[in-house]
C-alpha atoms as a PDB file:
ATOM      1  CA  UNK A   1      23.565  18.737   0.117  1.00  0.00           C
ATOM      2  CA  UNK A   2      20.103  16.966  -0.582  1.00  0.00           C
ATOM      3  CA  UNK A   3      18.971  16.885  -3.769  1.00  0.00           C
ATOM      4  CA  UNK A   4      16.174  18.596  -5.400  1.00  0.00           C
ATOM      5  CA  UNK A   5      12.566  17.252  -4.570  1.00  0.00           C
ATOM      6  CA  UNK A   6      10.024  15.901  -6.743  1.00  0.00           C
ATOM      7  CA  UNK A   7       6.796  16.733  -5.978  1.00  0.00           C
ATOM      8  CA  UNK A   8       4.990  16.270  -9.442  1.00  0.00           C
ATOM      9  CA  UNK A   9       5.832  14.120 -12.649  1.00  0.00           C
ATOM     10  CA  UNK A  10       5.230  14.644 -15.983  1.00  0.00           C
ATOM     11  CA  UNK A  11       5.924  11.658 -18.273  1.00  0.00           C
ATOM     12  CA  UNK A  12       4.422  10.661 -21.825  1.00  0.00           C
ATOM     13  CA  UNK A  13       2.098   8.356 -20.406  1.00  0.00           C
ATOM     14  CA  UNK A  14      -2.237   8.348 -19.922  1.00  0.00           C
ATOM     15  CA  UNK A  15      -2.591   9.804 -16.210  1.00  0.00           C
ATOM     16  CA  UNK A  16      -4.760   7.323 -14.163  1.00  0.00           C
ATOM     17  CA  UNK A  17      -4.735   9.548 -10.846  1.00  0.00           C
ATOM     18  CA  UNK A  18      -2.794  12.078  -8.395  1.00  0.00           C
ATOM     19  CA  UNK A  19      -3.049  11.248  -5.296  1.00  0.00           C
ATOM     20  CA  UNK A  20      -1.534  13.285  -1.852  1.00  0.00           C
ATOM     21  CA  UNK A  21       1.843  11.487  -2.893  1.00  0.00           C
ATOM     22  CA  UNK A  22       2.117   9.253  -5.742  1.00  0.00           C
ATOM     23  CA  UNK A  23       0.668   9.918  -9.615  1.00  0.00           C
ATOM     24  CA  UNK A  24      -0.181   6.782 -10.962  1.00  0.00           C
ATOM     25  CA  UNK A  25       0.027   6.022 -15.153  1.00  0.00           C
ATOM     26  CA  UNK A  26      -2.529   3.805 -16.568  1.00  0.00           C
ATOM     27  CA  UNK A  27      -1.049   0.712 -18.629  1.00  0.00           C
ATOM     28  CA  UNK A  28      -4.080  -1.406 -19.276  1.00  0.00           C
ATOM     29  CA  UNK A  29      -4.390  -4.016 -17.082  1.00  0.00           C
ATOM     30  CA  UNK A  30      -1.079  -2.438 -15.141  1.00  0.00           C
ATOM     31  CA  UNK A  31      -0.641   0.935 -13.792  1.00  0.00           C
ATOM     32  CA  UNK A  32       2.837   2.582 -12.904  1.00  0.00           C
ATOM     33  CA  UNK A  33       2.861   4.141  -9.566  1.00  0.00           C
ATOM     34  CA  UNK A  34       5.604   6.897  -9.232  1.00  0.00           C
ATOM     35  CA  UNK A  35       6.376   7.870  -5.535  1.00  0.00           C
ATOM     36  CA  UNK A  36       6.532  11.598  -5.549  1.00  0.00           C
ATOM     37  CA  UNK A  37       8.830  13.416  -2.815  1.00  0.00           C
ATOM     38  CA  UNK A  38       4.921  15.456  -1.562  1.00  0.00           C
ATOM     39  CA  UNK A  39       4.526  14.714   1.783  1.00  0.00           C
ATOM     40  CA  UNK A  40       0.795  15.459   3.502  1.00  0.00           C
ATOM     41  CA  UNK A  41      -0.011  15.428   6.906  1.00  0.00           C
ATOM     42  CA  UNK A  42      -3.778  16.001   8.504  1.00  0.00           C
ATOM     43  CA  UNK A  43      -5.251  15.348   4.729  1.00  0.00           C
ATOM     44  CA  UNK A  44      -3.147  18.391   3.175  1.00  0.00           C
ATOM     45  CA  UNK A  45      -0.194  18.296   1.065  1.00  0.00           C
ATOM     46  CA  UNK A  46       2.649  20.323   2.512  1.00  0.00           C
ATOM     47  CA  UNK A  47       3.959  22.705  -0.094  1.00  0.00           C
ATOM     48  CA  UNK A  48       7.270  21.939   0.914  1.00  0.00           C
ATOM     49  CA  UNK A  49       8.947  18.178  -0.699  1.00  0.00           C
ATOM     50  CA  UNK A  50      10.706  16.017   1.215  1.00  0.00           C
ATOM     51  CA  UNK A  51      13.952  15.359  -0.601  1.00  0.00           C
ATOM     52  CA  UNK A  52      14.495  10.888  -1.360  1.00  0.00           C
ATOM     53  CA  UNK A  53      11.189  10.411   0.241  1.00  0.00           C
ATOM     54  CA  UNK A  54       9.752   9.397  -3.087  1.00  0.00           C
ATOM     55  CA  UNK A  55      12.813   6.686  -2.943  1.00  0.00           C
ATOM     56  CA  UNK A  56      12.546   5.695   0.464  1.00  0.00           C
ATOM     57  CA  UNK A  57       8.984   3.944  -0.338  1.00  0.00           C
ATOM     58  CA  UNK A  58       9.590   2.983  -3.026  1.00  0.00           C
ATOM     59  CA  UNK A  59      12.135   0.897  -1.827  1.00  0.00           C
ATOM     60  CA  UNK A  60      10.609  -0.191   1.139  1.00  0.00           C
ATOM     61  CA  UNK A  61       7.565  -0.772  -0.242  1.00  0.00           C
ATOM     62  CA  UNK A  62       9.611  -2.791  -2.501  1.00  0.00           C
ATOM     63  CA  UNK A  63      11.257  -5.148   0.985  1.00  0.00           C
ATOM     64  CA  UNK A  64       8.426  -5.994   2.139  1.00  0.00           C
ATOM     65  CA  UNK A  65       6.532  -6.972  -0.397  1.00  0.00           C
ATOM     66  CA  UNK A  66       8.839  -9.728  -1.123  1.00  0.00           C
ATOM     67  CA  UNK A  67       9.486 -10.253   2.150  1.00  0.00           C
ATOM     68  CA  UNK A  68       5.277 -10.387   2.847  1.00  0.00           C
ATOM     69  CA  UNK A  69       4.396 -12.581  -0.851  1.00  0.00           C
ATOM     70  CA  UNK A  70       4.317 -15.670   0.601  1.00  0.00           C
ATOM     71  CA  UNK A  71       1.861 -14.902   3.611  1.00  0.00           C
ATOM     72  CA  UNK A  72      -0.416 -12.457   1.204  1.00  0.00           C
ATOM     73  CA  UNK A  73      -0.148 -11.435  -2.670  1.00  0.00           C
ATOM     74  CA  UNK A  74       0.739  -8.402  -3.495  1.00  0.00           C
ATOM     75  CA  UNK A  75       0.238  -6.227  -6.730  1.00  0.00           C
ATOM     76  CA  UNK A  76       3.835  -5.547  -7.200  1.00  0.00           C
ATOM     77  CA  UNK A  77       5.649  -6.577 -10.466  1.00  0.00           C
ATOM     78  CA  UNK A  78       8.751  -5.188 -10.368  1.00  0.00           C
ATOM     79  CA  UNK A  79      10.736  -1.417  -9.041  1.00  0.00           C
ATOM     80  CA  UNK A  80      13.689  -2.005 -10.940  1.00  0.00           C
ATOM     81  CA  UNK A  81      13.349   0.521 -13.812  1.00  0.00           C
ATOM     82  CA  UNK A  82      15.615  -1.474 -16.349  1.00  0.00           C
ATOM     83  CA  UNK A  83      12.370  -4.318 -16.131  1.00  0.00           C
ATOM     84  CA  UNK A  84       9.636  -1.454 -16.503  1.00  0.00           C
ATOM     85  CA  UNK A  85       7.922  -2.924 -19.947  1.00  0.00           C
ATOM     86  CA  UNK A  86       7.757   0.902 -22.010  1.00  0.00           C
ATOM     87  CA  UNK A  87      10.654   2.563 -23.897  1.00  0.00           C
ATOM     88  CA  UNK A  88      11.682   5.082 -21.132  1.00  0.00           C
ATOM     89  CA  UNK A  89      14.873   5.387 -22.145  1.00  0.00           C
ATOM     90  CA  UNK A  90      13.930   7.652 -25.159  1.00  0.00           C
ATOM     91  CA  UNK A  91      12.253  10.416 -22.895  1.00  0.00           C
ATOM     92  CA  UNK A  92      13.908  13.115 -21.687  1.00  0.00           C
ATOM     93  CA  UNK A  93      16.616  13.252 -19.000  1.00  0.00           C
ATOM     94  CA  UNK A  94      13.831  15.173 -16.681  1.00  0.00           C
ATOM     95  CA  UNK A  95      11.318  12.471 -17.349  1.00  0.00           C
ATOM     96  CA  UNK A  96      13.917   9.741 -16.462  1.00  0.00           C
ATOM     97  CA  UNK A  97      14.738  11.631 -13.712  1.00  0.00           C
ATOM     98  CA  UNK A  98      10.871  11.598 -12.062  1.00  0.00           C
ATOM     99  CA  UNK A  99      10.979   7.862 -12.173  1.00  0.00           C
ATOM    100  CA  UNK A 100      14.730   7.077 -10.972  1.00  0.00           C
ATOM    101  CA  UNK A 101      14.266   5.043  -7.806  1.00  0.00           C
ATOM    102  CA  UNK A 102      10.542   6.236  -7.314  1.00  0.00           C
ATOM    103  CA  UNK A 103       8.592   4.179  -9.086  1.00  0.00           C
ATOM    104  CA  UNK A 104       6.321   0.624  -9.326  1.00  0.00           C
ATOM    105  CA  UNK A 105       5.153  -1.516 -11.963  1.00  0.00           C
ATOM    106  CA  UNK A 106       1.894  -3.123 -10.667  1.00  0.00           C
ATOM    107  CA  UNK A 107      -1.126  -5.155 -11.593  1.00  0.00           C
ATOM    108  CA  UNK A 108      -3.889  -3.102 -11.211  1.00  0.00           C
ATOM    109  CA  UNK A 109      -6.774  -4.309  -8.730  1.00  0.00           C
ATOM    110  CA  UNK A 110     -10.477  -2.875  -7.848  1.00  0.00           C
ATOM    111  CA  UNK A 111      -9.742  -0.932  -4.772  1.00  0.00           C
ATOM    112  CA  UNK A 112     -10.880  -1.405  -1.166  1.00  0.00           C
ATOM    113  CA  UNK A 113     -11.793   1.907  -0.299  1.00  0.00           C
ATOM    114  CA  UNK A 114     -10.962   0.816   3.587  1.00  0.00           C
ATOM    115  CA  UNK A 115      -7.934   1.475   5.280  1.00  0.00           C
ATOM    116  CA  UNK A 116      -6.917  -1.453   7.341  1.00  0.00           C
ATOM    117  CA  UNK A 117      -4.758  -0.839  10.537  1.00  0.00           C
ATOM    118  CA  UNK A 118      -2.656  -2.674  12.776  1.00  0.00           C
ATOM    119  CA  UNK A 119      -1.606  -1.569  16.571  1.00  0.00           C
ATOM    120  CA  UNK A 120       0.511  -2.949  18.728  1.00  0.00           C
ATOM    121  CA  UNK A 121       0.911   0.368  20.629  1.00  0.00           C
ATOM    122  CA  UNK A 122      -1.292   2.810  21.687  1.00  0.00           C
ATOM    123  CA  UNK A 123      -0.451   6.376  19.962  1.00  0.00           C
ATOM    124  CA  UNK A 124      -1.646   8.262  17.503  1.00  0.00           C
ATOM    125  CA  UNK A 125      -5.878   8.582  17.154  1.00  0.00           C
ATOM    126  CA  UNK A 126      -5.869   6.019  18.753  1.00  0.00           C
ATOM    127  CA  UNK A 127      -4.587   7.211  21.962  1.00  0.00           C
ATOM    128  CA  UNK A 128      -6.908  10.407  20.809  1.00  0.00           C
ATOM    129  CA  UNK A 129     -10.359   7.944  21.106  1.00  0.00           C
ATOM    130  CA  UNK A 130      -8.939   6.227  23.710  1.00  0.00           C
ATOM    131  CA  UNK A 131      -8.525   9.389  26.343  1.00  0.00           C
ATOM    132  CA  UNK A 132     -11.648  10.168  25.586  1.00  0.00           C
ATOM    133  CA  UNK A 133     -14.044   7.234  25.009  1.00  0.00           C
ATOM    134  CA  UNK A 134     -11.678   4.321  26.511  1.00  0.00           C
ATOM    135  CA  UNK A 135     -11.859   2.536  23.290  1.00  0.00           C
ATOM    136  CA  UNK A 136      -9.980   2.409  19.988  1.00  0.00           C
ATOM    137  CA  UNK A 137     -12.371   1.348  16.612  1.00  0.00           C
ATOM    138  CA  UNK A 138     -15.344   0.405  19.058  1.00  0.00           C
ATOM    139  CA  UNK A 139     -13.154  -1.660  20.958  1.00  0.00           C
ATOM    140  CA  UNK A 140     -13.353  -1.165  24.377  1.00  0.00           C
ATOM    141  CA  UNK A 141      -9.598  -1.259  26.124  1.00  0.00           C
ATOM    142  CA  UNK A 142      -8.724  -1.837  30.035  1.00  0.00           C
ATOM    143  CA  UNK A 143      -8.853   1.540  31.557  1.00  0.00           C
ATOM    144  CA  UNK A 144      -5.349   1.927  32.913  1.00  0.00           C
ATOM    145  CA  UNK A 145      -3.429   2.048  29.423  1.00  0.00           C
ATOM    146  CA  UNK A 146      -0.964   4.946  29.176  1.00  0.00           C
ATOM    147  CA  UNK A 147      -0.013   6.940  26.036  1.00  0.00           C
ATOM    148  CA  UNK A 148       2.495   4.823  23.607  1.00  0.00           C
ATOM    149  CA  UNK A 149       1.567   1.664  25.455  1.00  0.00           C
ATOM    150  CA  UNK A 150       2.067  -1.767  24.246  1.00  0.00           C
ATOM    151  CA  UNK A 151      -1.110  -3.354  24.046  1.00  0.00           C
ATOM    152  CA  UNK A 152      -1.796  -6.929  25.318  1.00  0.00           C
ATOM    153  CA  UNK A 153      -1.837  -8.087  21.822  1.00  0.00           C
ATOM    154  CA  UNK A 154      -2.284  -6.316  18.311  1.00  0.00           C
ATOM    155  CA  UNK A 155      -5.651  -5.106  17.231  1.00  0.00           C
ATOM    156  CA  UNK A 156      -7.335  -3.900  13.939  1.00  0.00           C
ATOM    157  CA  UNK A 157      -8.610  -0.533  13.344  1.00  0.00           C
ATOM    158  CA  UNK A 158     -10.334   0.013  10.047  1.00  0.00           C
ATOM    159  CA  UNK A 159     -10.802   3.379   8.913  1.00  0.00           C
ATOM    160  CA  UNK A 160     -12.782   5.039   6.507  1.00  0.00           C
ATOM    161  CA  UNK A 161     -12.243   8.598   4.429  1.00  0.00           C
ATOM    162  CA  UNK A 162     -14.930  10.772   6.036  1.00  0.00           C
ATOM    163  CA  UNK A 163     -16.805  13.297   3.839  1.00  0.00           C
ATOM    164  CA  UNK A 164     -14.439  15.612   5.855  1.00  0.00           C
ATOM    165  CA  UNK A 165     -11.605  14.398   4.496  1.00  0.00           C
ATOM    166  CA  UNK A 166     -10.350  12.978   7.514  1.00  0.00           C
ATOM    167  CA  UNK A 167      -9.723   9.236   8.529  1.00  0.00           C
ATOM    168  CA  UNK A 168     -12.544   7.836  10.682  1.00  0.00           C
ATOM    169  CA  UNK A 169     -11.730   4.779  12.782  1.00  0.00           C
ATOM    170  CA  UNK A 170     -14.680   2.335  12.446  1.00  0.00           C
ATOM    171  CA  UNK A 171     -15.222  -0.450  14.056  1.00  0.00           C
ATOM    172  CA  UNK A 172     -15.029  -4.236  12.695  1.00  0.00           C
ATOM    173  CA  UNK A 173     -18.821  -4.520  12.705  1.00  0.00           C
ATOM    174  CA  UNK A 174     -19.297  -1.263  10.439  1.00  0.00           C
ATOM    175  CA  UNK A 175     -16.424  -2.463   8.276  1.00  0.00           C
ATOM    176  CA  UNK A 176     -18.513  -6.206   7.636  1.00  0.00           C
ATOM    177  CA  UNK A 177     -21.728  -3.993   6.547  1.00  0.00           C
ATOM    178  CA  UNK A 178     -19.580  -2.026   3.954  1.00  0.00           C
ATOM    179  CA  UNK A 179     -17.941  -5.017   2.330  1.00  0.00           C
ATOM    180  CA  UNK A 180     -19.858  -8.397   3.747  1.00  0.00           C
ATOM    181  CA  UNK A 181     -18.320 -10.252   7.063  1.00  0.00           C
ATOM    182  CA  UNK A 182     -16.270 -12.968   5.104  1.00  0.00           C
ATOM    183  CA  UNK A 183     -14.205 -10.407   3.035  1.00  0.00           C
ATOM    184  CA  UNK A 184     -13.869  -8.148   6.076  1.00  0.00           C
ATOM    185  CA  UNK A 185     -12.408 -11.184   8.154  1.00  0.00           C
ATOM    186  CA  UNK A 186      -9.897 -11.744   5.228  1.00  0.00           C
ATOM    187  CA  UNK A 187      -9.037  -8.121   5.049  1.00  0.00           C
ATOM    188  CA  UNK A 188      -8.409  -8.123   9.036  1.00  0.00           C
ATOM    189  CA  UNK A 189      -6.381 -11.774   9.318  1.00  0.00           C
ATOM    190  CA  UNK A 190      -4.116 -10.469   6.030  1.00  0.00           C
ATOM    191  CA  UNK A 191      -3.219  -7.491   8.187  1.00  0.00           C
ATOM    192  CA  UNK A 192      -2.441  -8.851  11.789  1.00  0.00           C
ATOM    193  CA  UNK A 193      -0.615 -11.337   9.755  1.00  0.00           C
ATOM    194  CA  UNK A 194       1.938  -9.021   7.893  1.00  0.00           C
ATOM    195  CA  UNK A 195       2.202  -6.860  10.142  1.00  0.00           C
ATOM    196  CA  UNK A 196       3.273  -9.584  12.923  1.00  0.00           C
ATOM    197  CA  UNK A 197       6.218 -10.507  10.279  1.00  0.00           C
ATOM    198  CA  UNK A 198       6.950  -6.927   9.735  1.00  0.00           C
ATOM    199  CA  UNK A 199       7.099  -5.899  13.426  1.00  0.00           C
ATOM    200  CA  UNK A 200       8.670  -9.090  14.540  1.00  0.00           C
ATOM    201  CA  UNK A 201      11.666  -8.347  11.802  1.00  0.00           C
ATOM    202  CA  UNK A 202      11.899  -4.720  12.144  1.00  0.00           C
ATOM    203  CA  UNK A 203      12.497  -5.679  16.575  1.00  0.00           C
ATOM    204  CA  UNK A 204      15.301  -7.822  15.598  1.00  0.00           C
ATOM    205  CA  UNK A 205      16.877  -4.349  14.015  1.00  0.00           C
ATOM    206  CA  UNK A 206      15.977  -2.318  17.187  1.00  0.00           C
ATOM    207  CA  UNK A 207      13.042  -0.909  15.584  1.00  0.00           C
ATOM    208  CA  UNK A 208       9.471  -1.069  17.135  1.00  0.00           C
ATOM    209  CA  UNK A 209       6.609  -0.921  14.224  1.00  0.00           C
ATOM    210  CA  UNK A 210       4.029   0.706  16.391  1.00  0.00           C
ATOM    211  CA  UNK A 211       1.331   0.532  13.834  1.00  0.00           C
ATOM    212  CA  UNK A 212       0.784   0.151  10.466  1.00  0.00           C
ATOM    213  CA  UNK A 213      -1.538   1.010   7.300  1.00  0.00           C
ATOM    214  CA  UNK A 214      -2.361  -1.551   5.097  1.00  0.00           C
ATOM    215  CA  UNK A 215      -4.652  -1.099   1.837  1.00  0.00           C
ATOM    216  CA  UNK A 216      -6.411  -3.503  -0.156  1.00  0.00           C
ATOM    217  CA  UNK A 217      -7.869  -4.818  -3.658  1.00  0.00           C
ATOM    218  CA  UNK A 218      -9.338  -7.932  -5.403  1.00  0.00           C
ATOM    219  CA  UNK A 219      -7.726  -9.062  -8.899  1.00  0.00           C
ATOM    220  CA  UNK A 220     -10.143 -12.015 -10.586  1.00  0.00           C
ATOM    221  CA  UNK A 221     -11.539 -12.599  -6.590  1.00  0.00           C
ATOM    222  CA  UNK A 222      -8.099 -12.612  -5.129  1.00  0.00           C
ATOM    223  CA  UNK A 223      -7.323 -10.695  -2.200  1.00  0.00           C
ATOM    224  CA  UNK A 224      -4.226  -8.568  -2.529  1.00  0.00           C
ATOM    225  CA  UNK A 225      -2.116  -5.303  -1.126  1.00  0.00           C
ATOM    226  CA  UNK A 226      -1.726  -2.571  -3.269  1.00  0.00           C
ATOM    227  CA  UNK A 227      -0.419   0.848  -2.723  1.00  0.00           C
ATOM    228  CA  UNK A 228       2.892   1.014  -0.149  1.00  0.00           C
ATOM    229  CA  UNK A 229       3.754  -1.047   3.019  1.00  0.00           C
ATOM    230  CA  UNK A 230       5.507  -0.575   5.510  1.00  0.00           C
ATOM    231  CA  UNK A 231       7.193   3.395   4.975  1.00  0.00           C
ATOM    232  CA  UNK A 232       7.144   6.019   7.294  1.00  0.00           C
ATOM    233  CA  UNK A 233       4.160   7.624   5.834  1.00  0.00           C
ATOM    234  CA  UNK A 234       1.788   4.362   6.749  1.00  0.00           C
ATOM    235  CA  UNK A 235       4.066   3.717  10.012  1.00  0.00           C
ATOM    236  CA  UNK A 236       5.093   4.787  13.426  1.00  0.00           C
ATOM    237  CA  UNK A 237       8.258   4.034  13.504  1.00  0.00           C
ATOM    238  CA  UNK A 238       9.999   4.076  17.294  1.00  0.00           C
ATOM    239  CA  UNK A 239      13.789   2.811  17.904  1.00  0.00           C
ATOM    240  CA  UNK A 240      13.901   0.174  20.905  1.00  0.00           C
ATOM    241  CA  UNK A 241      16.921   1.529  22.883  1.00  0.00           C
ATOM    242  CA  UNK A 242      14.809   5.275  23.091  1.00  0.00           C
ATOM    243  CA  UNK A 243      10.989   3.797  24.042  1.00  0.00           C
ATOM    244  CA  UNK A 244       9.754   4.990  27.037  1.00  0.00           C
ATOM    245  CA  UNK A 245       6.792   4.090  28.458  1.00  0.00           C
ATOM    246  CA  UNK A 246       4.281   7.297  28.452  1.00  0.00           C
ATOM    247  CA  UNK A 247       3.907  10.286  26.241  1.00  0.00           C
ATOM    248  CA  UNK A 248       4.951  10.212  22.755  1.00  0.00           C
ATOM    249  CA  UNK A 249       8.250   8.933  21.127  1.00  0.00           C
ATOM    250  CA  UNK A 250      11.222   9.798  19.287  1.00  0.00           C
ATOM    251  CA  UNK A 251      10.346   8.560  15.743  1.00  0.00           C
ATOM    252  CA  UNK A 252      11.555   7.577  12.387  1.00  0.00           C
ATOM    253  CA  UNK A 253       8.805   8.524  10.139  1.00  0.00           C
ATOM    254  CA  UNK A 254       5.957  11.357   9.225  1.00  0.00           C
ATOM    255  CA  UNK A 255       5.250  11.989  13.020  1.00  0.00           C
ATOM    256  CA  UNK A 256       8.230  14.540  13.051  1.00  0.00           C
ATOM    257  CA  UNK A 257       6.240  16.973  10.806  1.00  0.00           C
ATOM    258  CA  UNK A 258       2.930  16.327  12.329  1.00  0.00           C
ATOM    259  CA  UNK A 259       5.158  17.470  15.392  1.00  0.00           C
ATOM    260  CA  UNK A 260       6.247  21.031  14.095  1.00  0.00           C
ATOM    261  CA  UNK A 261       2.894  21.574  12.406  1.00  0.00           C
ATOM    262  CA  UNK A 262       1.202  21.199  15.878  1.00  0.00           C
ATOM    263  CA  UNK A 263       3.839  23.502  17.152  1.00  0.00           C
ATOM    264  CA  UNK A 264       3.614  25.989  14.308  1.00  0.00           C
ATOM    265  CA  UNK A 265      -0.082  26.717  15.285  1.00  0.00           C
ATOM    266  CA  UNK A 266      -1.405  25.643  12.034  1.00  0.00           C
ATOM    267  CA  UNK A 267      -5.232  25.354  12.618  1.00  0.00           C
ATOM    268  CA  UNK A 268      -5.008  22.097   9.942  1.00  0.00           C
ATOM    269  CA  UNK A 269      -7.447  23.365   7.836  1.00  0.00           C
ATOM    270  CA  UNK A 270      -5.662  24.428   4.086  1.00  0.00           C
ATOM    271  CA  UNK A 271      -3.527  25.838   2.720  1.00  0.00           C
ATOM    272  CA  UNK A 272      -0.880  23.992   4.725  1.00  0.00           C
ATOM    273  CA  UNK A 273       2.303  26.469   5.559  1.00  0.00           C
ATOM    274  CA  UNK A 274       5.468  25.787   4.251  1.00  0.00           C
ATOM    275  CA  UNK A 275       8.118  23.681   6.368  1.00  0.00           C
ATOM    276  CA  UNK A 276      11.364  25.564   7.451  1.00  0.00           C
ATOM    277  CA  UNK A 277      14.640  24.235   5.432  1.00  0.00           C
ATOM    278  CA  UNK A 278      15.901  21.945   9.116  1.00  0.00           C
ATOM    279  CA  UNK A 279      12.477  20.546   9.187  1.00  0.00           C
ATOM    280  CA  UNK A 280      12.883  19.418   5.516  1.00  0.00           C
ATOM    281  CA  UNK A 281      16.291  18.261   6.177  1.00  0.00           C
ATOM    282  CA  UNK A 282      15.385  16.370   9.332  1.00  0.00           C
ATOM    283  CA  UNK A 283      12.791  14.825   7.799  1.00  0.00           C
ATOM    284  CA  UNK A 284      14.623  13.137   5.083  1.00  0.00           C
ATOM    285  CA  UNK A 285      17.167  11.934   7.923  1.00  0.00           C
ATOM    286  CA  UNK A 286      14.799  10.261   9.626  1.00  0.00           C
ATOM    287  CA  UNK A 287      13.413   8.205   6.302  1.00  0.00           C
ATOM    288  CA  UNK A 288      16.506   7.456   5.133  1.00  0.00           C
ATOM    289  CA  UNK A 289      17.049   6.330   8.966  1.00  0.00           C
ATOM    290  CA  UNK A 290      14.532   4.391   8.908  1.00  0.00           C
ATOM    291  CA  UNK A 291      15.057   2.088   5.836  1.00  0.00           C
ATOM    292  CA  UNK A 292      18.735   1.641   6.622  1.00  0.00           C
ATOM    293  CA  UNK A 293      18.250   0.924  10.125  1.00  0.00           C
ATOM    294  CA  UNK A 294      14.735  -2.014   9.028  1.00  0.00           C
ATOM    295  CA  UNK A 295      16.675  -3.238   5.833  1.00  0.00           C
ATOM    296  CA  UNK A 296      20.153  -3.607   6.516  1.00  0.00           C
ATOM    297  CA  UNK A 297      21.041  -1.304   3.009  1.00  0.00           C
ATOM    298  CA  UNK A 298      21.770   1.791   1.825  1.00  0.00           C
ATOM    299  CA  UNK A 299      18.655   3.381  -0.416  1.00  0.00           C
ATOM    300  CA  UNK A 300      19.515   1.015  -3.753  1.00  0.00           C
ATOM    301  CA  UNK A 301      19.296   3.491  -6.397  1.00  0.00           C
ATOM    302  CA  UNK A 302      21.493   1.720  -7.994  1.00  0.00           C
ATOM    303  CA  UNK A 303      18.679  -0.885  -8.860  1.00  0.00           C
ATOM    304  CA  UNK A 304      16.453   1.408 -10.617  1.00  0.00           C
ATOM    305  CA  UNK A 305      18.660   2.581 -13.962  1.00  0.00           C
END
């Protein structure tokens, strides 16, 4: 039986912002990011929760950041709720229970407000730009690439929130004019660089990181990651032994519900319909899947009290 989602917190501290999926709590120069089990998909959140999603990146989030610190910083101080530096143990059992397992203690940065993505295969928008324009970001590609392709080598695919709502891909030279070329070219080389450690660590598992989502901000003029890295909400997630070459993949991450939402006829324009109970179930498979199968571990709750 999986347990009971949470897909809002509560807790006695100042509210620094609700996002799709986590609420962050403003402690000064820190914040506290709780991973909420709300799951969105085409810039709506689902009405339905995800049951140990919140967990799942948290604790991913939480492997490859220390497994990424030496190649770029990170703003991560600590998940393990025993270290978190407020008396938590005096709130109520609910309260504790929003933050068991679900949530990071970070320095807080200035945001990047650029999304920074890494390919090594070609699905996803992507694939979307490149059926129709034969490029990806600007970036034009050899014209005999088929869906879920693995692309000569990685490439970087910025993206910006549109007034839409959606996620534009932009290209490199748009990306420079937003933020000036030098911090743009450290944004892009701190990207293909973790995510050539994550994807070459996740292979030797028999997982294939497709892509991946990386976001940025600068503490004192440092470059760091903030947010997540490396979960099944910012990654396609495809198992080795099932890849096959053309159309789209079996996967361990979001793509599942962006699956039955396609099927379900949903025009992607709110409200977003409820998911079906095997949907729900399915999905929370497939995370917990996909951290056991990258890390090695069962999801570490035991960490967290």
């Amino acid at each position: 039986m999986l347990n009971r989602p949470v897909t809002q917190t509560d807790l006695p501290l100042p509210l620094f912002h609700r996002g799709k999926v986590r609420d962050t709590y403003d402690l000064g120069d820190k914040l506290l990011m709780v991973a909420t089990d709300r799951i969105s998909a085409y810039d709506s959140i689902l009405p339905t929760g995800i049951p140990f999603k919140g967990q799942v990146l948290t604790a991913f989030s939480g492997f490859w950041f220390k497994l990424t610190e030496s190649l770029v910083p990170n703003h991560l101080i600590t998940i393990r709720q025993r270290d978190f530096p407020f008396v938590w143990r005096n709130w109520t059992k609910a309260q504790q229970d929003q933050i068991w397992g679900r949530a990071m203690f970070v320095r807080k940065a200035k945001r990047i407000d650029i999304e920074c993505v890494a390919r090594g295969y070609l699905a996803g928008s992507a694939w979307t730009e490149y059926n129709r324009d034969g490029t990806v970001a600007g970036l034009k590609l050899p014209d005999w690439l088929q869906q879920s392709q693995q692309l000569v080598e990685p490439i970087f695919t910025p993206a910006i929130k549109a007034e839409s709502g959606h996620d534009d891909n932009i290209s490199f030279e748009a990306m420079a004019n937003m933020v000036g070329t030098d911090l743009a070219g450290r944004m892009r080389d701190a990207t293909m660089t973790i995510y050539a450690t994550m994807a070459e660590y996740a292979r030797q598992q028999g997982i294939i990181i497709a892509d991946t989502k990386l976001e940025f901000g600068l503490l004192d003029d440092e470059l760091i990651v903030i947010d997540e890295i490396g979960t099944p909400d910012s990654s396609r997630f495809w198992e080795v032994a099932k890849y096959r070459l053309q159309g789209p993949q079996l996967s361990l991450d979001k793509q599942y519900v962006r699956d039955w939402l396609t099927v379900s006829g949903w025009n992607r324009e709110p409200p977003a319909p409820s998911l079906p109970a095997d949907v729900v179930q399915k999905t929370s498979e497939k995370y917990l899947e996909a951290y056991k199968r990258i890390t090695r571990r069962d999801l570490p709750t035991e960490l967290y009290r």
